[in-house]
Every structure is written in C-alpha cells, then in structure tokens.
Protein backbone atom coordinates (compact mmCIF):
# COMPACT_ATOMS: atom_id res chain seq x y z
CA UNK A 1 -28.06 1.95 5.02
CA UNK A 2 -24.24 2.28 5.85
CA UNK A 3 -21.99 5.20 4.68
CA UNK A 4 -19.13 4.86 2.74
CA UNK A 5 -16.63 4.96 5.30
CA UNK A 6 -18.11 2.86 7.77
CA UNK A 7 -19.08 0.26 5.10
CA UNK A 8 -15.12 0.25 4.07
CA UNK A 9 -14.17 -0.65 7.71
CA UNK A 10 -16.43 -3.28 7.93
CA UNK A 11 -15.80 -5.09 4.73
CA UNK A 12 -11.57 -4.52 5.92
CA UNK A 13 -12.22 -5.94 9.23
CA UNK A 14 -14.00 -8.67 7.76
CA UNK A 15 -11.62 -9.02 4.65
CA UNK A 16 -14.02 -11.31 2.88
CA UNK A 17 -17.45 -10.29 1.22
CA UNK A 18 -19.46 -13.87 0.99
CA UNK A 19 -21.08 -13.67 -2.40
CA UNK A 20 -24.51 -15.16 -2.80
CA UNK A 21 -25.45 -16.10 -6.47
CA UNK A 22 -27.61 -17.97 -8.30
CA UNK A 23 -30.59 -19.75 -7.21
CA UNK A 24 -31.00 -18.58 -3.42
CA UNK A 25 -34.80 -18.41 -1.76
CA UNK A 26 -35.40 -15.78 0.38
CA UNK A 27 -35.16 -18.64 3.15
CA UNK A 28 -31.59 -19.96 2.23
CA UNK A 29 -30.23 -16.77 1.74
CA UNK A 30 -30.98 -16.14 5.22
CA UNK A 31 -30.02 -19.79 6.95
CA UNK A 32 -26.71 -19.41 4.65
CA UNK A 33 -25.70 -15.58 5.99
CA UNK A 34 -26.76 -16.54 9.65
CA UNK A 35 -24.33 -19.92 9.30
CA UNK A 36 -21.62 -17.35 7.73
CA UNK A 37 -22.32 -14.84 10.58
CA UNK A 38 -22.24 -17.29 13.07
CA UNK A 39 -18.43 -17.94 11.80
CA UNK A 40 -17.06 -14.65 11.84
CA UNK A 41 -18.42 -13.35 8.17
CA UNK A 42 -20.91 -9.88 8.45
CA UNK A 43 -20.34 -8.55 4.78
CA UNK A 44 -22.30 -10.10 2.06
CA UNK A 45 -23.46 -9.51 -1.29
CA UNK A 46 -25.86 -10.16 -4.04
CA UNK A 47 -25.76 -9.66 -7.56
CA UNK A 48 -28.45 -8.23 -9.97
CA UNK A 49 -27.78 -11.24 -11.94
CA UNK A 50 -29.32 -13.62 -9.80
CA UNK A 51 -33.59 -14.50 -9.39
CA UNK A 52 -34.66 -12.21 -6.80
CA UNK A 53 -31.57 -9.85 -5.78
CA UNK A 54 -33.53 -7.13 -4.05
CA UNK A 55 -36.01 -9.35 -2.23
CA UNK A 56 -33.03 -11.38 -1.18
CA UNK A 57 -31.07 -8.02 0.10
CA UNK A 58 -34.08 -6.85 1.91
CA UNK A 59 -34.54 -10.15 3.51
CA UNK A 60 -31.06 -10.29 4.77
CA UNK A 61 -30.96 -6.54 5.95
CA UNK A 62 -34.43 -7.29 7.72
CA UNK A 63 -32.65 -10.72 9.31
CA UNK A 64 -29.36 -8.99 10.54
CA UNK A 65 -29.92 -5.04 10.77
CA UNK A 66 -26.87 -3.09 10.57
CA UNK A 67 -24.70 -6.00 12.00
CA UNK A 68 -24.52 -7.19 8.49
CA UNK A 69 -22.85 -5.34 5.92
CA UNK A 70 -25.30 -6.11 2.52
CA UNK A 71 -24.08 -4.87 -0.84
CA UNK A 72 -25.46 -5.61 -4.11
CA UNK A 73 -22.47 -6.41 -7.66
CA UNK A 74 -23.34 -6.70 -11.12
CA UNK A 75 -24.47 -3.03 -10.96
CA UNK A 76 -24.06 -2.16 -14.99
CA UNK A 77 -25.99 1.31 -14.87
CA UNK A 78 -27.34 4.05 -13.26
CA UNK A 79 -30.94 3.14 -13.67
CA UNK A 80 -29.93 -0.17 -11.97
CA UNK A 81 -27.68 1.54 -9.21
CA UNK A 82 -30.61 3.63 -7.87
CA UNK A 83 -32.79 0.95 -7.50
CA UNK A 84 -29.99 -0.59 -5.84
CA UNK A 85 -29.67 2.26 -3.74
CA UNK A 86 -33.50 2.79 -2.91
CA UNK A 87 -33.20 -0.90 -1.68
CA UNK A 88 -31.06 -0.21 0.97
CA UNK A 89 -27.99 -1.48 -0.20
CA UNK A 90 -24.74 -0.48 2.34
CA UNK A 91 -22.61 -0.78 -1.29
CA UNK A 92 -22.26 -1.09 -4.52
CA UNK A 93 -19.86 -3.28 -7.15
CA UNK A 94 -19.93 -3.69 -10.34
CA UNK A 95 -17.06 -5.99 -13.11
CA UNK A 96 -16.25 -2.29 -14.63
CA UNK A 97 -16.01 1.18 -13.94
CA UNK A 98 -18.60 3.45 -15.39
CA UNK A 99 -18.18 7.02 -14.06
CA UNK A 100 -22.11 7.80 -14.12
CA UNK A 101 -22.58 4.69 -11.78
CA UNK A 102 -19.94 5.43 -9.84
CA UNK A 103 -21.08 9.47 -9.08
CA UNK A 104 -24.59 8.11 -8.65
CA UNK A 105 -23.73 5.63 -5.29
CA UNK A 106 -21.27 8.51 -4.27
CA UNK A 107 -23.53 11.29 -4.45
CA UNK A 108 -26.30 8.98 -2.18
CA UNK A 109 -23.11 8.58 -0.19
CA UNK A 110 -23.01 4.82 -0.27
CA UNK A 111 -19.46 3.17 -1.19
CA UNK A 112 -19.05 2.37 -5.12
CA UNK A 113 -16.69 -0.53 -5.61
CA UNK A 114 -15.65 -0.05 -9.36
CA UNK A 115 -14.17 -3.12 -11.17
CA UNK A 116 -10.76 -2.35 -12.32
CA UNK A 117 -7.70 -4.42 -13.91
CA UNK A 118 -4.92 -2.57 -15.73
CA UNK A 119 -2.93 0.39 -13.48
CA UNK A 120 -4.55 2.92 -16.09
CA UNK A 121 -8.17 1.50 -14.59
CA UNK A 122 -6.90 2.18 -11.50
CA UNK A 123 -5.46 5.45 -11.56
CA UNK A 124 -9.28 6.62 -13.47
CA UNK A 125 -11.59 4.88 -10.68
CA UNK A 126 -9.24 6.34 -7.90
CA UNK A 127 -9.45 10.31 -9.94
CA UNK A 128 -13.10 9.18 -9.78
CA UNK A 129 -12.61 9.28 -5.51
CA UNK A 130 -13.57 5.39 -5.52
CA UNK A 131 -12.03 4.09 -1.85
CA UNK A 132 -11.94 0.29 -2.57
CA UNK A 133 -11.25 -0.94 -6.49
CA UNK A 134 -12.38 -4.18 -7.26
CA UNK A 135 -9.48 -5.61 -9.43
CA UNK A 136 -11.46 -8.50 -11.42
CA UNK A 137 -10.81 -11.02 -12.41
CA UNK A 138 -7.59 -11.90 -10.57
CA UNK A 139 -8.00 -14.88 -8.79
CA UNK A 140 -7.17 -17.68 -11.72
CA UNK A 141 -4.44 -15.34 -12.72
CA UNK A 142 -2.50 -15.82 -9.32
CA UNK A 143 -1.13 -13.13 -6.61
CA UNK A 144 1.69 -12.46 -8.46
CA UNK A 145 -0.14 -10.41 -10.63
CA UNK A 146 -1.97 -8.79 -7.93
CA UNK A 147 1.74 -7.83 -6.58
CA UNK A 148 2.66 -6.24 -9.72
CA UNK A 149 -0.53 -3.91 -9.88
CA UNK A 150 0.10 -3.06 -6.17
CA UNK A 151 3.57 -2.06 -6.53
CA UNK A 152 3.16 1.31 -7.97
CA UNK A 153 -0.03 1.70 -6.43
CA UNK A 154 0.52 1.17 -3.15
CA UNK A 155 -1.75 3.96 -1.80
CA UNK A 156 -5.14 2.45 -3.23
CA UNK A 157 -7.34 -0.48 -1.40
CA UNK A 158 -7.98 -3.50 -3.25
CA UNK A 159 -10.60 -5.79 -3.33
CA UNK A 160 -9.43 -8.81 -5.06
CA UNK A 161 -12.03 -10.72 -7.21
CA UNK A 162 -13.10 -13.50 -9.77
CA UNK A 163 -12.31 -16.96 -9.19
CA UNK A 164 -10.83 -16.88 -5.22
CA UNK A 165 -10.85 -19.37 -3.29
CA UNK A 166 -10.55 -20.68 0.41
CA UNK A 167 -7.19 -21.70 -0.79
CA UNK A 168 -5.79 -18.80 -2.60
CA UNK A 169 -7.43 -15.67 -0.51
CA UNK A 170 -4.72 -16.06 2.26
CA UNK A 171 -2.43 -15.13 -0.81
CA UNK A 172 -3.66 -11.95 -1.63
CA UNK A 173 -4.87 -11.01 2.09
CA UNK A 174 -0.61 -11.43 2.69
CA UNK A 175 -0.14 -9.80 -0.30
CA UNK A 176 -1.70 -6.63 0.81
CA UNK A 177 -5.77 -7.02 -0.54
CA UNK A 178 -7.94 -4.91 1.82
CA UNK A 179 -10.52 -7.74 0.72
CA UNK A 180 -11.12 -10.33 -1.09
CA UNK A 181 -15.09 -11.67 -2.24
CA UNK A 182 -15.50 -15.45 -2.75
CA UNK A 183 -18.47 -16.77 -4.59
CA UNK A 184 -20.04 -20.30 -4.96
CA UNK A 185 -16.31 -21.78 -3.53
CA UNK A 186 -17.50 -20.61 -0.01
CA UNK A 187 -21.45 -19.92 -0.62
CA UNK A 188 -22.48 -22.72 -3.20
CA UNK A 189 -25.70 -22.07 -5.27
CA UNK A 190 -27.94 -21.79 -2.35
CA UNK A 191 -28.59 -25.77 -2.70
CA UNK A 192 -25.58 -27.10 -0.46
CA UNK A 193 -25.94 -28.05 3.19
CA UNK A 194 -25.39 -25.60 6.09
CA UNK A 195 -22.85 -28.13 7.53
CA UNK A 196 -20.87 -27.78 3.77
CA UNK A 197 -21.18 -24.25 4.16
CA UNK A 198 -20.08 -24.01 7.29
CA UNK A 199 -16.98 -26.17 7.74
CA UNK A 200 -16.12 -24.28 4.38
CA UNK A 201 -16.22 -20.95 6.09
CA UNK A 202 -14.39 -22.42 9.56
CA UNK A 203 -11.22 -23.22 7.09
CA UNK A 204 -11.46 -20.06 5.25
CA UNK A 205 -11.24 -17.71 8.36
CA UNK A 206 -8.82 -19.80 9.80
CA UNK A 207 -6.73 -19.55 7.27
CA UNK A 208 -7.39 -15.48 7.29
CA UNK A 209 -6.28 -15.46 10.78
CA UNK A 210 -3.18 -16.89 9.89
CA UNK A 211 -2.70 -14.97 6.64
CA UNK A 212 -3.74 -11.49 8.74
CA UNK A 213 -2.43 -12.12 12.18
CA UNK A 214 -2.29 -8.26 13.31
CA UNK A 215 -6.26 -7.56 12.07
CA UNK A 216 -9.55 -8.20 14.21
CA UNK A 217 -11.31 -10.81 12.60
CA UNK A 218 -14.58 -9.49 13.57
CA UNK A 219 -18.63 -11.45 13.28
C-alpha cells in the first residue's frame, strides 16, 4: 500500500493511469501491465465494475510490488471503498464525489480521486482535502472545456477522464492535466494482442514526451 502523497507523484510522473476493464483473467491482466510497464506506464487501475477486480488488483500488486502504482475506480460507497482498501489498493476513484467515501480512503490515508465536473464540484471535493479531482467525463467534450474549468482553478490537480485517447491526452497533458486515465483505447478488453497493446502504448508516451517535454517520463 502507497500513501497519498507518494501515490500522487507517481501517477504525475507517469501522467497516464492505464485502465483495465472488462473481461481481463488474472493472466492477461498481468502480461498486459508487464507490456505497459515495459513501455514506461507503472500506474494502473481496475474498476469494481469489471469480473474479478480484487483478484485482478492482488494479482498485479503480487506481479510488480510497489513499482506499480494499482488503484481501484468505480468506488460508489463506503462499504465498497473498504474492501477496496483492505485489498491493498495504493488509490481510490470513483465518477462522483461522495464525502463518506472520500473521508473513508483519507482517514486509511490512501489517495481518494473524487469525480468532479462543474467548478462548484470542484471547489466541494477540494474543501473535502481531495489532492487530485477526477474531472469526468471530459474527453469527448474537448480541452477547451478542460481550459475553462482550469482557469479559475488553477491551484487544484486534475485528472482528466472519460473517453481520452492516445490522440487527444497530449491536449490536456499541454493544457495543464496532472493526469490523464485511458481505458480500452490503450488497454482493449483484455482480448487484444500484446503487440496491439504495445505499439499502442509506444505512440501514446511518445506523444507525452512531446506534449510534457520538462517532466520525467518514468517506468
């Protein structure tokens, strides 16, 4: 288990969480994070709405250690979020904010990433002492959006979320996102080939280096 504040440097040196969703085996969840790790991704995540989530978490964690970063999303509740948390999850998300949820993975000292959209969202989660909001879902809407939202809010960290892909997350990285997660675009449904996946992730942190030329891309 990571704390908070070493989880949020990870995931910004990074700048991508690879989302794994859907029908992953224990087996591919592993072959598709050590192809992702082997190309400069360490932060992952599952989601409670997948078959499996915490097996699949435990298996990575197991695989990797703390080189990987593992969080779980989906998180609706608090019964969920301490199961979540006795897993061994390094942090949490979830598509809304929900204060309960959000004291329970702070008070275990893990790092809550509360979905958020409209500046009034983000000024609560922030009050709430959330350190990275996960504004979702802003990818089909475009950066500009994102831009707006940041403007007066300068001060908070974004994790932009929902529909990004290898060709928009350069946007928002040079737009000002601390991170950005990227789903079955990057991952696929835990059926594609390890070559897909792979030349898939080569473009995408190429394109991050270019978009983020000052930051450490770091495996």
């Amino acid at each position: 288990m990571i704390r908070a504040q070493a989880a949020l440097s990870r995931i910004e040196d990074c700048g991508i969480i690879a989302v794994l969703r859907g029908g992953f085996t224990e087996a591919t969840a592993i072959q598709t994070c050590e192809t992702l790790f082997d190309e400069g991704i360490s932060v992952f995540e599952f989601t409670m709405n997948s078959r499996n989530p915490l097996a699949l978490l435990a298996a990575v964690k197991q695989a990797f250690g703390e080189r990987a970063i593992v969080g779980m999303g989906t998180v609706l509740d608090t019964d969920t979020a301490r199961r979540v948390i006795d897993g061994d999850a390094d942090f949490l998300l979830s598509p809304g904010c929900d204060p309960e949820v959000v004291k329970v993975v702070h008070d275990a000292g893990l790092l809550m990433c509360p979905g958020v959209f409209t500046p009034t969202e983000c000024i609560g989660a922030d009050k709430l002492g959330a350190k990275l909001l996960k504004l979702f879902p802003v990818g089909p809407l475009g950066v500009g959006i994102f831009r707006t939202i940041k403007g007066p809010l300068g001060h908070l960290k974004f994790l932009c979320d929902g529909g990004m892909t290898i060709e928009n997350i350069p946007q928002f990285l040079a737009a000002g996102a601390a991170a950005c997660g990227i789903v079955e675009a990057l991952t696929g449904d835990g059926t594609d080939s390890q070559s897909a996946i792979r030349d898939r992730a080569r473009r995408l942190m190429d394109s991050i280096r270019e978009a983020r030329p000052m930051v450490a891309i770091r495996g």
